[in-house]
PDB file of N, CA and C in Angstrom:
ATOM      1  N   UNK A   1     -29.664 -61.536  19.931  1.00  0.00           N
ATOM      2  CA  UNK A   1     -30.587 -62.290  19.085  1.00  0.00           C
ATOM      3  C   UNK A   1     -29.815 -62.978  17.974  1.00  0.00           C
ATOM      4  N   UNK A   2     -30.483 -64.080  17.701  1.00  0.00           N
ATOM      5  CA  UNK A   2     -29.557 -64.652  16.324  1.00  0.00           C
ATOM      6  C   UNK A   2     -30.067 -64.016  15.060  1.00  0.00           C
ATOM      7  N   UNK A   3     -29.174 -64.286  14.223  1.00  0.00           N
ATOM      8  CA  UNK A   3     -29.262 -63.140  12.619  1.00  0.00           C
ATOM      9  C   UNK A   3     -28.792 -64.135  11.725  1.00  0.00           C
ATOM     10  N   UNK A   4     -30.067 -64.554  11.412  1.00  0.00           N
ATOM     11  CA  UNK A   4     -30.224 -65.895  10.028  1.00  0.00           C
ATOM     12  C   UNK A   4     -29.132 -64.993   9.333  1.00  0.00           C
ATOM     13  N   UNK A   5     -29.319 -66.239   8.588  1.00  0.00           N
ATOM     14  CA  UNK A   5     -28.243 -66.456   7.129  1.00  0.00           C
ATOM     15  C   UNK A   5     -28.921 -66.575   5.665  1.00  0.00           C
ATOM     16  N   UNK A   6     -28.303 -66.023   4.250  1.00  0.00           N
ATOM     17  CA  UNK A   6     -28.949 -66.520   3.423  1.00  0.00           C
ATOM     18  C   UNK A   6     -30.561 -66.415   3.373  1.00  0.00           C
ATOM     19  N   UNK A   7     -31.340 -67.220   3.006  1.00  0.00           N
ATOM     20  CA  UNK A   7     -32.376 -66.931   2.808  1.00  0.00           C
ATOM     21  C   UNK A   7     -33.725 -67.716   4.358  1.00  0.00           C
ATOM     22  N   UNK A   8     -32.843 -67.152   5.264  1.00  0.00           N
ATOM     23  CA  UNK A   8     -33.737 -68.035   6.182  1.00  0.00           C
ATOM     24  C   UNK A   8     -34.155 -67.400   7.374  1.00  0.00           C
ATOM     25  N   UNK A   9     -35.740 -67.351   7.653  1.00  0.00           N
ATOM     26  CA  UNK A   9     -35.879 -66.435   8.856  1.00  0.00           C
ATOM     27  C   UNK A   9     -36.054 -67.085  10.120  1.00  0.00           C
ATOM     28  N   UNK A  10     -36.596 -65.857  11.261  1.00  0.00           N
ATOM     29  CA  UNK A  10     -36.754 -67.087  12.570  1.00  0.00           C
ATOM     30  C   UNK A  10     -37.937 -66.215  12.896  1.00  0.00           C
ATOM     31  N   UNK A  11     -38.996 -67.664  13.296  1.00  0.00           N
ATOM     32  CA  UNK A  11     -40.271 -67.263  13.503  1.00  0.00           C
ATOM     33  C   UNK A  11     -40.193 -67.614  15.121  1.00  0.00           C
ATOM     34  N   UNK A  12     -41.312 -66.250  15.511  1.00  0.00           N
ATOM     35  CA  UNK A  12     -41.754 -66.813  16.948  1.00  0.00           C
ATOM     36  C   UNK A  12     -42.663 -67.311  16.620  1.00  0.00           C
ATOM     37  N   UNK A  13     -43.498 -68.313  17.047  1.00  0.00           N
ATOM     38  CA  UNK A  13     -44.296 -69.243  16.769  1.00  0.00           C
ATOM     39  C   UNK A  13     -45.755 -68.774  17.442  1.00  0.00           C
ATOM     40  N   UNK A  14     -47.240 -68.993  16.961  1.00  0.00           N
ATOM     41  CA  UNK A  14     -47.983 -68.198  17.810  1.00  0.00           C
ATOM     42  C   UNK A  14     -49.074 -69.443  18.773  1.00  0.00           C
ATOM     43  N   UNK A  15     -48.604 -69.593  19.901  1.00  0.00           N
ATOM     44  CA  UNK A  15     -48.899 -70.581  20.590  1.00  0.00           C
ATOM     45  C   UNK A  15     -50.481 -70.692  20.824  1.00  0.00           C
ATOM     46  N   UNK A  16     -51.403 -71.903  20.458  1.00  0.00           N
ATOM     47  CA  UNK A  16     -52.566 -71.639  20.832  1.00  0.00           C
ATOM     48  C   UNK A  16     -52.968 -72.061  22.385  1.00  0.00           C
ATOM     49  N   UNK A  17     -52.336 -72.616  22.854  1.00  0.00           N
ATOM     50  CA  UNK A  17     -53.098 -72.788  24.559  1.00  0.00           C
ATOM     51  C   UNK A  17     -53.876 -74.463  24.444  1.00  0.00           C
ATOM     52  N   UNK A  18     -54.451 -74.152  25.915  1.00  0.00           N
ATOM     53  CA  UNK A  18     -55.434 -75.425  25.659  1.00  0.00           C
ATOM     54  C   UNK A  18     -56.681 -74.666  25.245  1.00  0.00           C
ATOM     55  N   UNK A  19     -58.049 -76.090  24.754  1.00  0.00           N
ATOM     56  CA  UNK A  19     -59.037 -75.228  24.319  1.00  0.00           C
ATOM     57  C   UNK A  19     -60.196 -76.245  24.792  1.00  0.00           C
ATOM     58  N   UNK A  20     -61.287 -75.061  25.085  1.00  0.00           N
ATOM     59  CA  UNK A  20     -62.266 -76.242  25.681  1.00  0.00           C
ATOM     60  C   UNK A  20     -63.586 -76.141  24.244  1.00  0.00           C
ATOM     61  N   UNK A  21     -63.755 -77.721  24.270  1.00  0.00           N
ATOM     62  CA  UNK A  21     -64.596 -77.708  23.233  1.00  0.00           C
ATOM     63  C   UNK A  21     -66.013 -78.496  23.940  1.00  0.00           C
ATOM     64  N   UNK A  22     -67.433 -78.088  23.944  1.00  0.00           N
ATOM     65  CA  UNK A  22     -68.471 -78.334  24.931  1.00  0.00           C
ATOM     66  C   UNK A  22     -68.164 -79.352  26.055  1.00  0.00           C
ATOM     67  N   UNK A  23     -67.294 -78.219  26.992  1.00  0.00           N
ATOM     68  CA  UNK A  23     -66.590 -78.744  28.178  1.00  0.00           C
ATOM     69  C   UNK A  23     -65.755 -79.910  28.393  1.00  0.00           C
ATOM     70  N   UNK A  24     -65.061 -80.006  27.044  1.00  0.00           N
ATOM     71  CA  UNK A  24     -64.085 -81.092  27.080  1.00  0.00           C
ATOM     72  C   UNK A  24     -62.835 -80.494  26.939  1.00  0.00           C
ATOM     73  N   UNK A  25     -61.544 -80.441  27.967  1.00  0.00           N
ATOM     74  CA  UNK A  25     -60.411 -80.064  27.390  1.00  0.00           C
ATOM     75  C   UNK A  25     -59.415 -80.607  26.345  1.00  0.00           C
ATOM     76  N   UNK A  26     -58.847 -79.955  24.946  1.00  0.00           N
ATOM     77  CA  UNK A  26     -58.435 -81.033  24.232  1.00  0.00           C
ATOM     78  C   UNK A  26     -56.874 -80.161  24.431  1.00  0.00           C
ATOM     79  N   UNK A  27     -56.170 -81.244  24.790  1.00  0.00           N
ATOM     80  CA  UNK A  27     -54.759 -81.292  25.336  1.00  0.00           C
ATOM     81  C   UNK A  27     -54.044 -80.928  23.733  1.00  0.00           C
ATOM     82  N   UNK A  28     -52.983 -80.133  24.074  1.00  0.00           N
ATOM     83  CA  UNK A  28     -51.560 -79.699  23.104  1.00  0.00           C
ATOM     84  C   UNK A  28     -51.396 -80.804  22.128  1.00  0.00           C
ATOM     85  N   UNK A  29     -51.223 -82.121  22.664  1.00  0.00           N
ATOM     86  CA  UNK A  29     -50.305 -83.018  21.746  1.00  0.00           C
ATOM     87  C   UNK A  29     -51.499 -83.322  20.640  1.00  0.00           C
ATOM     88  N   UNK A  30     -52.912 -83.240  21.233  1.00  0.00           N
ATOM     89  CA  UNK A  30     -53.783 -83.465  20.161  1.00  0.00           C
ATOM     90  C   UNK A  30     -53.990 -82.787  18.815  1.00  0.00           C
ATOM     91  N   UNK A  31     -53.775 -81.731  19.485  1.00  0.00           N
ATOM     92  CA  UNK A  31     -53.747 -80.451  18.406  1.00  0.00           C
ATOM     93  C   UNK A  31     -52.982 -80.249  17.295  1.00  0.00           C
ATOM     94  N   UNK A  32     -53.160 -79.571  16.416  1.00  0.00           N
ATOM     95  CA  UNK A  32     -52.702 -79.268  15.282  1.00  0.00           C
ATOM     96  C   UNK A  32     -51.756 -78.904  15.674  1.00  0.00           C
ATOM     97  N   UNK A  33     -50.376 -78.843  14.436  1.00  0.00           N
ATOM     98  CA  UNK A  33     -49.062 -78.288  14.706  1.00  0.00           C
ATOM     99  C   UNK A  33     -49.361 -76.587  14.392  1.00  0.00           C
ATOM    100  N   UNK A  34     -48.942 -75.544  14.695  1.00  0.00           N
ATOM    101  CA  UNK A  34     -49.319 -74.348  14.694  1.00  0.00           C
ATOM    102  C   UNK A  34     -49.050 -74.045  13.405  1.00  0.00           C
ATOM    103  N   UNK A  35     -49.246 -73.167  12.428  1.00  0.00           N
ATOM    104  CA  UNK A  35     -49.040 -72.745  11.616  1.00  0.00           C
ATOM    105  C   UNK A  35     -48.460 -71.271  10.920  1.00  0.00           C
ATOM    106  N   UNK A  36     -48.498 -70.192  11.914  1.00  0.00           N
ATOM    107  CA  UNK A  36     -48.727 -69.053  11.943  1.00  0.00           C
ATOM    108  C   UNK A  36     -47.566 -68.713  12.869  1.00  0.00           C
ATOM    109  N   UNK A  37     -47.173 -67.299  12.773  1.00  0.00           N
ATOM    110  CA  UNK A  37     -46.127 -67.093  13.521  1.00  0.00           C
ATOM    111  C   UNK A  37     -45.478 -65.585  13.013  1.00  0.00           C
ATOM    112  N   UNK A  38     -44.793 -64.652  14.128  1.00  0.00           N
ATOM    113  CA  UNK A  38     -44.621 -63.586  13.770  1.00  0.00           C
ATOM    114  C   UNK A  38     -43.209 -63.341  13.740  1.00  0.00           C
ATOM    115  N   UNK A  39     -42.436 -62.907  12.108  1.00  0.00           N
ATOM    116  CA  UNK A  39     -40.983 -63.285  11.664  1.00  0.00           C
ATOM    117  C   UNK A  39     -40.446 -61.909  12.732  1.00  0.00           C
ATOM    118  N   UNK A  40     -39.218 -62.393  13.581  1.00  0.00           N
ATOM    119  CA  UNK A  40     -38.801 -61.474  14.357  1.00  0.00           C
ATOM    120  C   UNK A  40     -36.960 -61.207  14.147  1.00  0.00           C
ATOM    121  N   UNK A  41     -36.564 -62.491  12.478  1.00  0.00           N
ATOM    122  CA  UNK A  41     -35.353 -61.828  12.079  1.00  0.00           C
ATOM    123  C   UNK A  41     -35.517 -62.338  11.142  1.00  0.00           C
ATOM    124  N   UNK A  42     -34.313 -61.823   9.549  1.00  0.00           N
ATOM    125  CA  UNK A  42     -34.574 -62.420   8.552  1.00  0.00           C
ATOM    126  C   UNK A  42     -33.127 -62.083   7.972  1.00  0.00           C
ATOM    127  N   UNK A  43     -32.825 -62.948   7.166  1.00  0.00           N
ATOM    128  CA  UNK A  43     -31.334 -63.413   6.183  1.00  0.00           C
ATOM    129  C   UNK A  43     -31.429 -62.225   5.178  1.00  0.00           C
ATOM    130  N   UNK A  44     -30.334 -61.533   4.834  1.00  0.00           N
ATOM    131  CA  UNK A  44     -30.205 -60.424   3.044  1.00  0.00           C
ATOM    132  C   UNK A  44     -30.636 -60.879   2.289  1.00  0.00           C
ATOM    133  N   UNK A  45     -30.878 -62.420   2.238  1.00  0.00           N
ATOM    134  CA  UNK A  45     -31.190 -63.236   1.005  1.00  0.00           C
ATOM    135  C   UNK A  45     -30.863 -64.308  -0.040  1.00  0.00           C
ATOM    136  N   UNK A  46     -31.414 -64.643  -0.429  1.00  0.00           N
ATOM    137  CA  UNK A  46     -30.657 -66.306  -1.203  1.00  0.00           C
ATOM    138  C   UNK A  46     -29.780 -65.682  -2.338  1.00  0.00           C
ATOM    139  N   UNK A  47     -28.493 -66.253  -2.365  1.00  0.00           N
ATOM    140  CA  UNK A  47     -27.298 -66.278  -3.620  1.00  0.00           C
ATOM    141  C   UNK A  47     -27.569 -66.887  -4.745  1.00  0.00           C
ATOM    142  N   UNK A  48     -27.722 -66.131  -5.657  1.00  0.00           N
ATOM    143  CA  UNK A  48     -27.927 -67.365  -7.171  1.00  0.00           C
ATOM    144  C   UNK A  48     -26.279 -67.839  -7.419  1.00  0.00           C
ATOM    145  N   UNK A  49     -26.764 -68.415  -8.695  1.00  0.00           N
ATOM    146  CA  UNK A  49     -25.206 -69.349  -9.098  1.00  0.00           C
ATOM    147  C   UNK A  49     -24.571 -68.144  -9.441  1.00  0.00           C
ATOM    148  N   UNK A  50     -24.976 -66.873 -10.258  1.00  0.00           N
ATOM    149  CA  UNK A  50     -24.532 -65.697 -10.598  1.00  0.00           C
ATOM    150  C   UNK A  50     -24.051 -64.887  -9.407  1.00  0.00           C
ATOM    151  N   UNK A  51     -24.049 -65.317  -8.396  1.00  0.00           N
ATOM    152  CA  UNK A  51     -23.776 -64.356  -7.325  1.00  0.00           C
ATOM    153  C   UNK A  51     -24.180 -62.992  -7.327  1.00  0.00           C
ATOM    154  N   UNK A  52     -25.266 -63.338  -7.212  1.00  0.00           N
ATOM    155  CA  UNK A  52     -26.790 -61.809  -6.969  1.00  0.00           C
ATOM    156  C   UNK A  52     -27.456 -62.290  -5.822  1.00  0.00           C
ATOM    157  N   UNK A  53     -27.319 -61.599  -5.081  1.00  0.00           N
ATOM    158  CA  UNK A  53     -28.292 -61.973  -4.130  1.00  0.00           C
ATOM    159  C   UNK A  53     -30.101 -61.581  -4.188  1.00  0.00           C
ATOM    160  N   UNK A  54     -30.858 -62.028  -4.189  1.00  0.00           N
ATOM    161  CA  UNK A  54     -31.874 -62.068  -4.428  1.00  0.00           C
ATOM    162  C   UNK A  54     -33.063 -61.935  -2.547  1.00  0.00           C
ATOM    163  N   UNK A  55     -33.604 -60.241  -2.972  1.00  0.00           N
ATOM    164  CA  UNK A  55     -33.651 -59.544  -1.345  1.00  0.00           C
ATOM    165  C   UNK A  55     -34.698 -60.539  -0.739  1.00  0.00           C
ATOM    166  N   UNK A  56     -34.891 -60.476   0.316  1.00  0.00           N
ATOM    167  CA  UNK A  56     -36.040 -61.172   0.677  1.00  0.00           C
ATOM    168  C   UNK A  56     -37.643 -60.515   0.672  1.00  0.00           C
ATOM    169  N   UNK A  57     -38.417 -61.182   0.614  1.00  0.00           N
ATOM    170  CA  UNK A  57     -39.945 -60.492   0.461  1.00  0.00           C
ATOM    171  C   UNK A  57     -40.447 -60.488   1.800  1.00  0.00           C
ATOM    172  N   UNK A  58     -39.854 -61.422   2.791  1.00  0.00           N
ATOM    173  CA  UNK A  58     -40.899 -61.497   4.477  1.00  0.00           C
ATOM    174  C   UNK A  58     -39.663 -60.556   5.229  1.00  0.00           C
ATOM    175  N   UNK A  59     -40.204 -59.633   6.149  1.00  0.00           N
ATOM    176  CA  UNK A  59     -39.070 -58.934   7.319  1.00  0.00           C
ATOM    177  C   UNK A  59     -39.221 -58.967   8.381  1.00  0.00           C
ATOM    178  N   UNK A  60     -38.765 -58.919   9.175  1.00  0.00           N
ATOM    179  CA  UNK A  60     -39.064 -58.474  11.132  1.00  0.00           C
ATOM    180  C   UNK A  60     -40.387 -58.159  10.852  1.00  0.00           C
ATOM    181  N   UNK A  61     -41.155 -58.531  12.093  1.00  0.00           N
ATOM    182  CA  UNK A  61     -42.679 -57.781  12.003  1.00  0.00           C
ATOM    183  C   UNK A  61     -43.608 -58.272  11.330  1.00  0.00           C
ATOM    184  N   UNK A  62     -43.239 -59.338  10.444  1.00  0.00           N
ATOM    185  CA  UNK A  62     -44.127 -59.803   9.601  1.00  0.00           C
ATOM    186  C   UNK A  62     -45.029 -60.631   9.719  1.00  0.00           C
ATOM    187  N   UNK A  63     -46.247 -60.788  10.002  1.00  0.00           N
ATOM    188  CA  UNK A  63     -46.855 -62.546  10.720  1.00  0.00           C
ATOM    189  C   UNK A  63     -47.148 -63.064   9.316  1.00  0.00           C
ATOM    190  N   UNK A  64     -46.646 -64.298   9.189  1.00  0.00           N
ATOM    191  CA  UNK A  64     -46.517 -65.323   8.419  1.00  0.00           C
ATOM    192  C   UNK A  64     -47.252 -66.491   8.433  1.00  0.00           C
ATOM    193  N   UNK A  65     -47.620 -66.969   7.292  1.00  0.00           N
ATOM    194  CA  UNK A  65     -48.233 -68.235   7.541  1.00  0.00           C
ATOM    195  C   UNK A  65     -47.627 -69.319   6.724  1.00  0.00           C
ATOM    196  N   UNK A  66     -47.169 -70.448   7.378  1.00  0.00           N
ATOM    197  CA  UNK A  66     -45.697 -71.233   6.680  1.00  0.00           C
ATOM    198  C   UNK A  66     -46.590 -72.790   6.900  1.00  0.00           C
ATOM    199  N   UNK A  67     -45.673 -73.709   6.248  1.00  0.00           N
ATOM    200  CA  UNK A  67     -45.985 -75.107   6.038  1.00  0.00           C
ATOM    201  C   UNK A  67     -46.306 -75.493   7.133  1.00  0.00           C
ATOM    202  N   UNK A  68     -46.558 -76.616   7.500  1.00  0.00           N
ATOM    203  CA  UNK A  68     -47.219 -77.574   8.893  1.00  0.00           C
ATOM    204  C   UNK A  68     -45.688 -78.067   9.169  1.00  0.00           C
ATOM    205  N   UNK A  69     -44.945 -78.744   8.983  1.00  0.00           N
ATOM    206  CA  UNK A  69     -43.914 -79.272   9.107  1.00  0.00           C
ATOM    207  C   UNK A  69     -42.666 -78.796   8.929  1.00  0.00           C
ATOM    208  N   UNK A  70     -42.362 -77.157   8.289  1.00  0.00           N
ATOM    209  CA  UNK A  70     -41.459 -77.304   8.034  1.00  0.00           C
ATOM    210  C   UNK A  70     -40.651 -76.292   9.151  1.00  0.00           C
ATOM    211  N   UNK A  71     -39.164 -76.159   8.599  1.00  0.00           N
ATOM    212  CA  UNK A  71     -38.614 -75.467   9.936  1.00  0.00           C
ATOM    213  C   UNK A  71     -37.793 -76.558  10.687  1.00  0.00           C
ATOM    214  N   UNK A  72     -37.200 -76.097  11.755  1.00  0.00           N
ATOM    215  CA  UNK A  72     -36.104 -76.421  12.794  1.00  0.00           C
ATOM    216  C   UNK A  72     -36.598 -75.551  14.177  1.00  0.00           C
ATOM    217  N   UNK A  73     -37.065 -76.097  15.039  1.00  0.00           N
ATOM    218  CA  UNK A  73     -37.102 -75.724  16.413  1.00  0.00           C
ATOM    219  C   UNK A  73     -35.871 -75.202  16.979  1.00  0.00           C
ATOM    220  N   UNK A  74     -35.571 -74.270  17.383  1.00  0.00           N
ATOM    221  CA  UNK A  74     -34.476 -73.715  18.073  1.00  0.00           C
ATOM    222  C   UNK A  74     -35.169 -73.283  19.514  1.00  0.00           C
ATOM    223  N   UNK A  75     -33.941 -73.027  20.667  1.00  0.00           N
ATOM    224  CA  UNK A  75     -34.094 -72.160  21.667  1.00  0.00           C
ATOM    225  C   UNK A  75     -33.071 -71.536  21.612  1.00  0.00           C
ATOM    226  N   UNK A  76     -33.659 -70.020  21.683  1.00  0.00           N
ATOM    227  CA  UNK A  76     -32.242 -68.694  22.260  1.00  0.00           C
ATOM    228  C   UNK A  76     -33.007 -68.427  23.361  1.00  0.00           C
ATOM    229  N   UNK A  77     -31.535 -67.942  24.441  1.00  0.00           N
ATOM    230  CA  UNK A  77     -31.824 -67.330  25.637  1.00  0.00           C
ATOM    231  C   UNK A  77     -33.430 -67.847  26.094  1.00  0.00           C
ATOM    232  N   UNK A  78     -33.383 -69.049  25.909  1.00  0.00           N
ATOM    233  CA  UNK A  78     -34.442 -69.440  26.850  1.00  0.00           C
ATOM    234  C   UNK A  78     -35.971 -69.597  26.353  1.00  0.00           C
ATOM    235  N   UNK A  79     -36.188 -69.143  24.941  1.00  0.00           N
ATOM    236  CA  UNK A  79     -37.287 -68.777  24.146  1.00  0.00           C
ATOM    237  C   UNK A  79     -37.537 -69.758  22.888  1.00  0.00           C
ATOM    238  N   UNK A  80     -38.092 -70.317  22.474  1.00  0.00           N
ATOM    239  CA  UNK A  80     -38.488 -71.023  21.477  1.00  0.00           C
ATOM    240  C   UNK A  80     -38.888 -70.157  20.292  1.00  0.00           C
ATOM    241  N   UNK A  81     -38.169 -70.721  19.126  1.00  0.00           N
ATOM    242  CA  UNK A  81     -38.490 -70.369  17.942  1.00  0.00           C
ATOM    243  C   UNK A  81     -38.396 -71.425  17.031  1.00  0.00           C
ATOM    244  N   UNK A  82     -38.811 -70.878  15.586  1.00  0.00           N
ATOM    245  CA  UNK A  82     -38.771 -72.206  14.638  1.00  0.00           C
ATOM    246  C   UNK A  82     -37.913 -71.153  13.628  1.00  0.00           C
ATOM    247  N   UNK A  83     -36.900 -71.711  12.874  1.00  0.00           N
ATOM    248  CA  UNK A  83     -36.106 -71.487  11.927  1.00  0.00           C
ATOM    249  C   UNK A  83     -36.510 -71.897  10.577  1.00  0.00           C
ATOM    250  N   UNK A  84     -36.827 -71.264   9.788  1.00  0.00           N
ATOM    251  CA  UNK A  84     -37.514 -71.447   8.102  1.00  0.00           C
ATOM    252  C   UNK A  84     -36.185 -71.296   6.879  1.00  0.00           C
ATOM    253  N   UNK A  85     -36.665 -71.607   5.975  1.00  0.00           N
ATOM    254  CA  UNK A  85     -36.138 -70.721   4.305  1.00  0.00           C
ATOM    255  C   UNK A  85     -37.541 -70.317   4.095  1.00  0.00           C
ATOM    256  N   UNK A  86     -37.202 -69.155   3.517  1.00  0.00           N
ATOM    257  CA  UNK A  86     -38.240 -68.317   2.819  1.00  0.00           C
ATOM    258  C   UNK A  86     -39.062 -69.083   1.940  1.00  0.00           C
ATOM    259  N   UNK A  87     -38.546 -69.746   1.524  1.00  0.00           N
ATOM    260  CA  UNK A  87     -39.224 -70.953   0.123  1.00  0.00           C
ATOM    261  C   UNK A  87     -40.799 -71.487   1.284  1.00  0.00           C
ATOM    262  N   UNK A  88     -40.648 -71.865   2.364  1.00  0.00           N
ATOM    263  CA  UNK A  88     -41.352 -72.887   3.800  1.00  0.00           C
ATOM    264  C   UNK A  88     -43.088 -71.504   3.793  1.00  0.00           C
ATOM    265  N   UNK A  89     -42.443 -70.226   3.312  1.00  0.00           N
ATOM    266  CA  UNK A  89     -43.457 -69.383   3.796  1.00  0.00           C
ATOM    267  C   UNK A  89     -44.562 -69.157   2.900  1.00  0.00           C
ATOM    268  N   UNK A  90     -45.815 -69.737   3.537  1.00  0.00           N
ATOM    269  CA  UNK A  90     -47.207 -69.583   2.273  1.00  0.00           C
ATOM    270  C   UNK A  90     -47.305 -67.942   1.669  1.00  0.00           C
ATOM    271  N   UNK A  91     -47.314 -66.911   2.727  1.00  0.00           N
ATOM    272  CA  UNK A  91     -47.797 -66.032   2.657  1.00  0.00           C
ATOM    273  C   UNK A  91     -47.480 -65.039   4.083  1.00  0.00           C
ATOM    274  N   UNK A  92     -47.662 -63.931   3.507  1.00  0.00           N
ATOM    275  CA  UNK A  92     -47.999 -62.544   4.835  1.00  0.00           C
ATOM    276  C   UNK A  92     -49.194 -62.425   5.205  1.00  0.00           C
ATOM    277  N   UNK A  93     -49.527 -62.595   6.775  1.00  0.00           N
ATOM    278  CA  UNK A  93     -51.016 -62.085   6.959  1.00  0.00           C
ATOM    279  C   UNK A  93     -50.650 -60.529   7.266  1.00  0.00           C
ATOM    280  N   UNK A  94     -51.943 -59.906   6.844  1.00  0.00           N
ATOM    281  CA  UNK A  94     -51.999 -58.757   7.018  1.00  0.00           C
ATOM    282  C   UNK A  94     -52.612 -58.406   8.142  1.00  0.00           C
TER     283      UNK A  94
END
């Protein structure tokens, strides 16, 4: 598995499917960009100018809910993920 750096995690992304709305199918590209996603690695944390590292608040396991846009699409071993900074993440769902 890859093992962010610094302050940056890697989300699996939580895919919604197609969806039928009163028997109309509305196709992927129409759809919203996903938002949500469950963090499955995460960086020690961002370096200040003081050289402190500062821990992170999101970990493995965490489902997250992050910006519409932000991130870097990656594939490992065949799997899609999106790559963040912690800064990108609204919040933890519980």
């Amino acid at each position: 598995m890859l093992k962010p750096l610094a302050d940056r995690i890697i989300v699996q992304v939580e895919e919604t499917g197609e969806q039928q709305v009163g028997g109309i199918v509305i196709a992927q590209a129409s759809e919203q960009k996903p938002v949500t996603g469950k963090v499955v690695a995460a960086g020690p944390g961002r370096v200040t100018d003081a050289g402190q590292t500062l821990a992170m608040t999101v970990k493995a396991g965490d489902t997250v809910l992050f910006d519409k846009f932000a991130g870097q699409a990656i594939e490992v071993d065949g799997q899609d993920y999106l790559a963040l900074h912690e800064k990108d993440v609204i919040g933890i769902l519980d």
